[in-house]
PDB file of N, CA and C in Angstrom:
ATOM      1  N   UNK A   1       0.842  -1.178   0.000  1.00  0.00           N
ATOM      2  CA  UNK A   1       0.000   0.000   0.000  1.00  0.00           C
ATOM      3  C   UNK A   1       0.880   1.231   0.000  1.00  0.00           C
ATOM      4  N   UNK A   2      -0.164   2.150  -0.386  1.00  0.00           N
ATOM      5  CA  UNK A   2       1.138   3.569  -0.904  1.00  0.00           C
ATOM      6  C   UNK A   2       0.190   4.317   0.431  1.00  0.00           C
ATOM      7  N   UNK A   3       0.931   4.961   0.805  1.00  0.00           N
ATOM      8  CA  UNK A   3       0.135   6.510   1.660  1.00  0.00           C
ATOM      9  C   UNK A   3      -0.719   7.470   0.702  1.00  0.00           C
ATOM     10  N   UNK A   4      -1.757   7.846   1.340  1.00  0.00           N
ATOM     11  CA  UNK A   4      -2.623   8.420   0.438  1.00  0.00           C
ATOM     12  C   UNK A   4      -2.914   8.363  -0.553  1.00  0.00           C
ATOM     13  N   UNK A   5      -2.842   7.212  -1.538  1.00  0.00           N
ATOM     14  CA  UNK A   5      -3.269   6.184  -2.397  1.00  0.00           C
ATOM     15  C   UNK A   5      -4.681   7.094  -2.723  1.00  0.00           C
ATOM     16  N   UNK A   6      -4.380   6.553  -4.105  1.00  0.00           N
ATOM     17  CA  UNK A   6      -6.333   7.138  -4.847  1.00  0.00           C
ATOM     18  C   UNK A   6      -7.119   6.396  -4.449  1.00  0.00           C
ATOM     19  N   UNK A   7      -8.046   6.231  -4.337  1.00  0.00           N
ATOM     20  CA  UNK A   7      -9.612   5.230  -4.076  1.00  0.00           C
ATOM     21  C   UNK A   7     -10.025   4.178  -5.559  1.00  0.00           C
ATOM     22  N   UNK A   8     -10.540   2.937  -5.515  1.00  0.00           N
ATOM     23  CA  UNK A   8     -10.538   2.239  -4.440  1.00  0.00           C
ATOM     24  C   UNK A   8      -9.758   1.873  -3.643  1.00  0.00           C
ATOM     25  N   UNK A   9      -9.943   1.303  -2.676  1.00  0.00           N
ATOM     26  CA  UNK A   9      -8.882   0.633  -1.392  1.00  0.00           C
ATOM     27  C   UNK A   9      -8.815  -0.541  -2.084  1.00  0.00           C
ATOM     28  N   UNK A  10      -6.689  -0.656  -2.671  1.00  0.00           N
ATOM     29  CA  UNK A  10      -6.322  -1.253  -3.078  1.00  0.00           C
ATOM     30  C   UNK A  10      -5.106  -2.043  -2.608  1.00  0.00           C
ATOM     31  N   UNK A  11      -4.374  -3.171  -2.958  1.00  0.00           N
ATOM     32  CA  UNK A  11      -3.178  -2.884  -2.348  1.00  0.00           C
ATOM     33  C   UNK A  11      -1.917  -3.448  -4.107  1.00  0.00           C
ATOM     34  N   UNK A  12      -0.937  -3.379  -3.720  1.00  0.00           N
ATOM     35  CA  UNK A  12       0.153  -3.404  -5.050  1.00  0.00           C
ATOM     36  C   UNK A  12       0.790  -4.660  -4.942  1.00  0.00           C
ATOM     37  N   UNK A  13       0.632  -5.727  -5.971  1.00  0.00           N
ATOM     38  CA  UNK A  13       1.170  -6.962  -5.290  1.00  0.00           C
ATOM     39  C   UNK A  13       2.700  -7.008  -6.424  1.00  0.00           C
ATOM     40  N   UNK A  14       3.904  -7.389  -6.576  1.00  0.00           N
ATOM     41  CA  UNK A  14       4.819  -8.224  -7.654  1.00  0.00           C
ATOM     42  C   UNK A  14       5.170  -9.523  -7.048  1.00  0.00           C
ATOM     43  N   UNK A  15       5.360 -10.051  -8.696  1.00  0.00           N
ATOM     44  CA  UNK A  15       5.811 -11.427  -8.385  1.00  0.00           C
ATOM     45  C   UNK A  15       7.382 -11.534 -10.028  1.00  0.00           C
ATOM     46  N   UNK A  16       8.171 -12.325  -9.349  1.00  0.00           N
ATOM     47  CA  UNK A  16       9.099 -11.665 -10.260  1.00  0.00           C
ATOM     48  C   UNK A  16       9.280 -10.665 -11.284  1.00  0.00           C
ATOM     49  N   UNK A  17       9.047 -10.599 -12.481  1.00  0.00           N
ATOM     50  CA  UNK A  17       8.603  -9.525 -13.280  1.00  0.00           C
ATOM     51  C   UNK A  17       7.305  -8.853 -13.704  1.00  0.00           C
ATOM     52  N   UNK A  18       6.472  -9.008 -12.339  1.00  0.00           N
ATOM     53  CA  UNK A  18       4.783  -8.939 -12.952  1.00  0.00           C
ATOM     54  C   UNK A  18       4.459  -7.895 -11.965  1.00  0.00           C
ATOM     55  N   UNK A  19       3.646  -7.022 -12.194  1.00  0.00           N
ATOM     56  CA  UNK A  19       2.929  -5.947 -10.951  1.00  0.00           C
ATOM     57  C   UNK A  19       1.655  -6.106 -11.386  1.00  0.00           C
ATOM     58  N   UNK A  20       0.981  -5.992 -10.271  1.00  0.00           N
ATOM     59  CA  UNK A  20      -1.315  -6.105 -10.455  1.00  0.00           C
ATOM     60  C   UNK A  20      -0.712  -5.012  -9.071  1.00  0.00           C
ATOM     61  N   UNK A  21      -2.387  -4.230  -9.309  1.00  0.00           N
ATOM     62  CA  UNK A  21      -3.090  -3.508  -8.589  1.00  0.00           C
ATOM     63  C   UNK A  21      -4.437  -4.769  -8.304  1.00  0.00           C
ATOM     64  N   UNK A  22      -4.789  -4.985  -6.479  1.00  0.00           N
ATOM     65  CA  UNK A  22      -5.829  -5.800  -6.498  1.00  0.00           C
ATOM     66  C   UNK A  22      -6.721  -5.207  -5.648  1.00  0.00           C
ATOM     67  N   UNK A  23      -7.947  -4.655  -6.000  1.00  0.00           N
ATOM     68  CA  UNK A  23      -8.966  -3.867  -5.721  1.00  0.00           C
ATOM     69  C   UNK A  23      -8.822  -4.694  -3.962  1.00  0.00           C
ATOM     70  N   UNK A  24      -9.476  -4.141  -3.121  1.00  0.00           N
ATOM     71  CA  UNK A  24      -9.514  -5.079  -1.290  1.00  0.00           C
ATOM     72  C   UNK A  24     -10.698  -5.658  -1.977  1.00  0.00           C
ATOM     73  N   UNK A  25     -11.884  -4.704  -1.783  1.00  0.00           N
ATOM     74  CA  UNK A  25     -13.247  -5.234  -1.918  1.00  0.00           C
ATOM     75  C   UNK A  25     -13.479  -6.804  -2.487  1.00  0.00           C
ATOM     76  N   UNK A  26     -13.145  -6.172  -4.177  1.00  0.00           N
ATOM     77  CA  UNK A  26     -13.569  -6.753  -5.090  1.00  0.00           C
ATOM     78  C   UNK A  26     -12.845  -8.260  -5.270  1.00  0.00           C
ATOM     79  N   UNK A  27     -11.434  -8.084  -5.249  1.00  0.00           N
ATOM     80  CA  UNK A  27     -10.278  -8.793  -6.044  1.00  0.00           C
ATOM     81  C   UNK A  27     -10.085  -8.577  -7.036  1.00  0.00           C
ATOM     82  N   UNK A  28     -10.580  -7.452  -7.743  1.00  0.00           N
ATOM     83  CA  UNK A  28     -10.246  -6.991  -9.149  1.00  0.00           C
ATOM     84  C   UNK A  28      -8.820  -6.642  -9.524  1.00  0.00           C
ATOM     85  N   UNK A  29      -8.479  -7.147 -10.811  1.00  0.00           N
ATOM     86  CA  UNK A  29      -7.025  -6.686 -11.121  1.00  0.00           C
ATOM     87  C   UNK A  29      -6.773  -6.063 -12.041  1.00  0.00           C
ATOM     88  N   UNK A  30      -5.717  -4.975 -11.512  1.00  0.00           N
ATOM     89  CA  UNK A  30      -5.352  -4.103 -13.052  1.00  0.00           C
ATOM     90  C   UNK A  30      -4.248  -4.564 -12.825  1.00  0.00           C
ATOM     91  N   UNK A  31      -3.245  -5.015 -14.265  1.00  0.00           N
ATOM     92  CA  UNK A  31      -1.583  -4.979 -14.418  1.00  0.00           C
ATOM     93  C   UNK A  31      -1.724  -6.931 -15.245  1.00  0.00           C
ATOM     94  N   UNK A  32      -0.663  -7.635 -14.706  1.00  0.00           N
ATOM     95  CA  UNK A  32      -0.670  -8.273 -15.128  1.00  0.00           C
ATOM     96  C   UNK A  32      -0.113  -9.697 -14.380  1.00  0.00           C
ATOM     97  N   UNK A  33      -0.020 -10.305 -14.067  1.00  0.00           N
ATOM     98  CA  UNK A  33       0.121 -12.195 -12.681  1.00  0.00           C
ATOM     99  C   UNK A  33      -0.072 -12.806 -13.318  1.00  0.00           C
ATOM    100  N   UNK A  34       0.716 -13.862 -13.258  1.00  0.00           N
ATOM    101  CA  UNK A  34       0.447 -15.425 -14.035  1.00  0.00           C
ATOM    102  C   UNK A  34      -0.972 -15.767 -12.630  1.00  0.00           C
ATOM    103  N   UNK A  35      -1.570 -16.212 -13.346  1.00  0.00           N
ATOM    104  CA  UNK A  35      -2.994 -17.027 -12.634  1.00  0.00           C
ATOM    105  C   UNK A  35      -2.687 -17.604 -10.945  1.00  0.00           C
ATOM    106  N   UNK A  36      -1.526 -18.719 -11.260  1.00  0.00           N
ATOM    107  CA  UNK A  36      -1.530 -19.310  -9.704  1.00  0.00           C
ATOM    108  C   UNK A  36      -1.216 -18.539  -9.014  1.00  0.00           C
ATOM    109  N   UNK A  37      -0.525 -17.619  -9.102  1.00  0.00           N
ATOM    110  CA  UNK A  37       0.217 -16.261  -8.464  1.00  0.00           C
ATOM    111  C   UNK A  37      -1.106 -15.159  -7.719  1.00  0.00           C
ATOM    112  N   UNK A  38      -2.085 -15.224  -9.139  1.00  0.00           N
ATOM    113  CA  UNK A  38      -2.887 -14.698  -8.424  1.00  0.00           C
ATOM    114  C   UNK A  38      -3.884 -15.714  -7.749  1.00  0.00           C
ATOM    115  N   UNK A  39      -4.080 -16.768  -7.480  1.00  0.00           N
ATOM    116  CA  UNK A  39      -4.678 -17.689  -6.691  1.00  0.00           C
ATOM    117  C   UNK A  39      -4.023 -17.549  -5.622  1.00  0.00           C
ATOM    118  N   UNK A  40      -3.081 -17.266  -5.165  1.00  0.00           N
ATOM    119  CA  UNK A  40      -2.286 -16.890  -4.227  1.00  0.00           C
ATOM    120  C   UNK A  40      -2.560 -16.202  -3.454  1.00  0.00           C
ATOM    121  N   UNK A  41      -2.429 -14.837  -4.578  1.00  0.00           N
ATOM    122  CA  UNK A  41      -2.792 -13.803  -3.863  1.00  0.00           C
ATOM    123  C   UNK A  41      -4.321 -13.602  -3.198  1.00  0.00           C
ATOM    124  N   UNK A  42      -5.764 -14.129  -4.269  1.00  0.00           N
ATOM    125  CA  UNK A  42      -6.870 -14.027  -3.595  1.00  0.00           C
ATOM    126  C   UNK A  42      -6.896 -14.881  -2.633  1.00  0.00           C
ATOM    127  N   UNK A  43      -6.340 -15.984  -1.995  1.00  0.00           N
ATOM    128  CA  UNK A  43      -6.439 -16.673  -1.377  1.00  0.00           C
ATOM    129  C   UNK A  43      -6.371 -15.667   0.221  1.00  0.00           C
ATOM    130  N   UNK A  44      -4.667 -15.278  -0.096  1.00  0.00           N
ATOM    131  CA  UNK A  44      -4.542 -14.233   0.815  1.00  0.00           C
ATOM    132  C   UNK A  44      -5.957 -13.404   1.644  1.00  0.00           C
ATOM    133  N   UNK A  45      -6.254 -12.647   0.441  1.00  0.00           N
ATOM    134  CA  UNK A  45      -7.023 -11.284   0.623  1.00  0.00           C
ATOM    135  C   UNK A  45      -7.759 -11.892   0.996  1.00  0.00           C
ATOM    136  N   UNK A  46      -8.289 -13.234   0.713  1.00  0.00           N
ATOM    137  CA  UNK A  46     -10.231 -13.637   1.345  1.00  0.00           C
ATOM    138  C   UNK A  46      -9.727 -13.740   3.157  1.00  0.00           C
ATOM    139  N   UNK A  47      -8.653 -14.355   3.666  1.00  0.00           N
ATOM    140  CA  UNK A  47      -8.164 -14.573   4.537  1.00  0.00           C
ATOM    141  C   UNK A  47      -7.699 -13.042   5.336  1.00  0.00           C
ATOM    142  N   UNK A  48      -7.289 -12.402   4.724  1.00  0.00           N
ATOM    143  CA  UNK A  48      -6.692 -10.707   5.527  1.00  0.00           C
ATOM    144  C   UNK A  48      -7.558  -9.886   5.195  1.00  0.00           C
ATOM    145  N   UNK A  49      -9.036  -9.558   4.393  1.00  0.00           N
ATOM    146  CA  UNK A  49      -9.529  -8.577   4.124  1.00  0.00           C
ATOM    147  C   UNK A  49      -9.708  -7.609   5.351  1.00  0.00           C
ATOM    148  N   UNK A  50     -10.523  -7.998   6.021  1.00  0.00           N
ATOM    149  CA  UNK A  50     -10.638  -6.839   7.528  1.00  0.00           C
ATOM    150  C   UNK A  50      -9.327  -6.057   7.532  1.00  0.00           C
ATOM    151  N   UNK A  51      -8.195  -6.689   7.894  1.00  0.00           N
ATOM    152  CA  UNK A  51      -6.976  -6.353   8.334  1.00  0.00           C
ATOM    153  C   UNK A  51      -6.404  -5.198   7.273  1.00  0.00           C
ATOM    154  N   UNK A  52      -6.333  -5.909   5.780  1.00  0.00           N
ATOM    155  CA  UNK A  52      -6.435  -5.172   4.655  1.00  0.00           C
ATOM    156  C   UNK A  52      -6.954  -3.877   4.831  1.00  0.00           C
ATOM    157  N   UNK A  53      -8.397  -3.498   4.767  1.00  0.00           N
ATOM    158  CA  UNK A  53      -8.968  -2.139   4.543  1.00  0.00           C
ATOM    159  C   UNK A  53      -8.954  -1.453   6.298  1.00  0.00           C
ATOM    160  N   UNK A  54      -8.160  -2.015   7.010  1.00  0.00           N
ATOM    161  CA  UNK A  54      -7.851  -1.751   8.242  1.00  0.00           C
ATOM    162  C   UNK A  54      -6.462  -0.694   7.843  1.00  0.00           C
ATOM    163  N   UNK A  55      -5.934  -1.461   7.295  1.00  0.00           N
ATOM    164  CA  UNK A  55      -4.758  -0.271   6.765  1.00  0.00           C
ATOM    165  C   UNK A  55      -4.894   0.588   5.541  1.00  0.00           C
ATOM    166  N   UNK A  56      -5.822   0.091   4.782  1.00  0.00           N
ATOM    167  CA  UNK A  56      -6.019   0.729   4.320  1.00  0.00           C
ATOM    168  C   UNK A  56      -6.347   2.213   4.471  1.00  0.00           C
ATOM    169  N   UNK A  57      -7.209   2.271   5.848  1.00  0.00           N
ATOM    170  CA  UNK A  57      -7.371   3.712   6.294  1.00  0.00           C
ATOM    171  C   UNK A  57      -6.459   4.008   7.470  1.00  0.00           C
ATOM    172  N   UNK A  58      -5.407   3.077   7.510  1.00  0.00           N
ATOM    173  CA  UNK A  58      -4.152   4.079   8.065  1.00  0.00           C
ATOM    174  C   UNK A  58      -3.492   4.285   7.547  1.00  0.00           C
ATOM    175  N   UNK A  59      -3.324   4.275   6.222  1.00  0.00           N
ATOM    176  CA  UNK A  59      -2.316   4.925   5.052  1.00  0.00           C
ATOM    177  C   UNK A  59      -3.313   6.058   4.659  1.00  0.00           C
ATOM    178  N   UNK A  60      -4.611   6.194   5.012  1.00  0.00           N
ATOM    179  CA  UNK A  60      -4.818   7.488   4.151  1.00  0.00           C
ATOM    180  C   UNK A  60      -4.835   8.225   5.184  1.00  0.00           C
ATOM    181  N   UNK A  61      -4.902   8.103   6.839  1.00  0.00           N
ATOM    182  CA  UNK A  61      -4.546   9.168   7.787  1.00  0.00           C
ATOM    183  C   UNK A  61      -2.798   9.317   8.070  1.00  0.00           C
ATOM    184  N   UNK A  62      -2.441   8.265   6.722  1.00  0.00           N
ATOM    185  CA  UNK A  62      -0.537   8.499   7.231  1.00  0.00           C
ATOM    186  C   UNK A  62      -0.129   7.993   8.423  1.00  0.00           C
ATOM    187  N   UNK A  63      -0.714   6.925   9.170  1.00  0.00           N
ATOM    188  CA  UNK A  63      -0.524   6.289   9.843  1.00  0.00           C
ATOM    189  C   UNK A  63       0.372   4.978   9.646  1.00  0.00           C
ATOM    190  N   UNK A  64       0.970   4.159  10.851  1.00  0.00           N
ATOM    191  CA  UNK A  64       1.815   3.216  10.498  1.00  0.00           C
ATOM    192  C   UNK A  64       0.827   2.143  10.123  1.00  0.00           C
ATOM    193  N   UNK A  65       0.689   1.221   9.584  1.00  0.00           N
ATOM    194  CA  UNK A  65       0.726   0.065   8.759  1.00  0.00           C
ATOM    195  C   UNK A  65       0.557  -1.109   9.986  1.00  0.00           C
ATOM    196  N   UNK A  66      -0.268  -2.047  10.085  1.00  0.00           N
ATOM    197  CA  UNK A  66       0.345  -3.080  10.978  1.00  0.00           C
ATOM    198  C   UNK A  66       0.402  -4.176  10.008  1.00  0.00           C
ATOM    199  N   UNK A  67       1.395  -5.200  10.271  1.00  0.00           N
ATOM    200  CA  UNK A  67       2.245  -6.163   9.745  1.00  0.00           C
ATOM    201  C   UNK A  67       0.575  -7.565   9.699  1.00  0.00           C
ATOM    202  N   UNK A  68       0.634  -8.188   8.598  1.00  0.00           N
ATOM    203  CA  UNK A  68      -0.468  -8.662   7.981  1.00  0.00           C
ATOM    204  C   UNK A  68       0.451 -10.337   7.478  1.00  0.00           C
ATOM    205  N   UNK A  69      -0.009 -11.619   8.104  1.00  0.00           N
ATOM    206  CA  UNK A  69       0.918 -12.350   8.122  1.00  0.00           C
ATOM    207  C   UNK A  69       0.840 -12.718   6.701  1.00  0.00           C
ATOM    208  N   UNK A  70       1.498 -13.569   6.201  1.00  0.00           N
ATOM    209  CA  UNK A  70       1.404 -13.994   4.573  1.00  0.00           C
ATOM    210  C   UNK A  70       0.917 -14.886   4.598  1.00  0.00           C
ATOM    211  N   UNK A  71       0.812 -15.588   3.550  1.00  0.00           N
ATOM    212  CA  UNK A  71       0.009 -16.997   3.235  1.00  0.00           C
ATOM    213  C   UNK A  71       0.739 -18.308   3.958  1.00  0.00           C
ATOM    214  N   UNK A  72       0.026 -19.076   4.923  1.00  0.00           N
ATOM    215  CA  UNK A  72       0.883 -20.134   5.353  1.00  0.00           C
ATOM    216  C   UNK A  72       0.959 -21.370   4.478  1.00  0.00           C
TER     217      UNK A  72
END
């Protein structure tokens, strides 16, 4: 996540040479992920969403970030 980021509440994922933008809400993607990569990643987000748009609005008050575990 970027600080004060445009709307929607998104976050920025890479995976070796690939960058997506993945909507929180939705799971929508702009950019480009090989598929399992992004199975990955939604897997994640269905699992961290709360936490997700939790920081989400502490990056837009410029607040610190809390640490969001990864996929086990």
């Amino acid at each position: 996540m970027n600080y004060n980021d445009h709307q929607p509440p998104h976050f920025h994922a890479e995976y070796q040479d690939y960058e997506a933008t993945i909507q929180i809400v939705t799971g929508a993607v702009t950019g480009h992920m090989p598929r399992r990569a992004l199975n990955l990643i939604w897997t994640w987000l269905d699992e961290h969403q709360a936490e997700l748009l939790d920081n989400w609005e502490r990056s837009r008050q410029r607040r610190p970030l809390q640490r969001i575990e990864p996929l086990a």
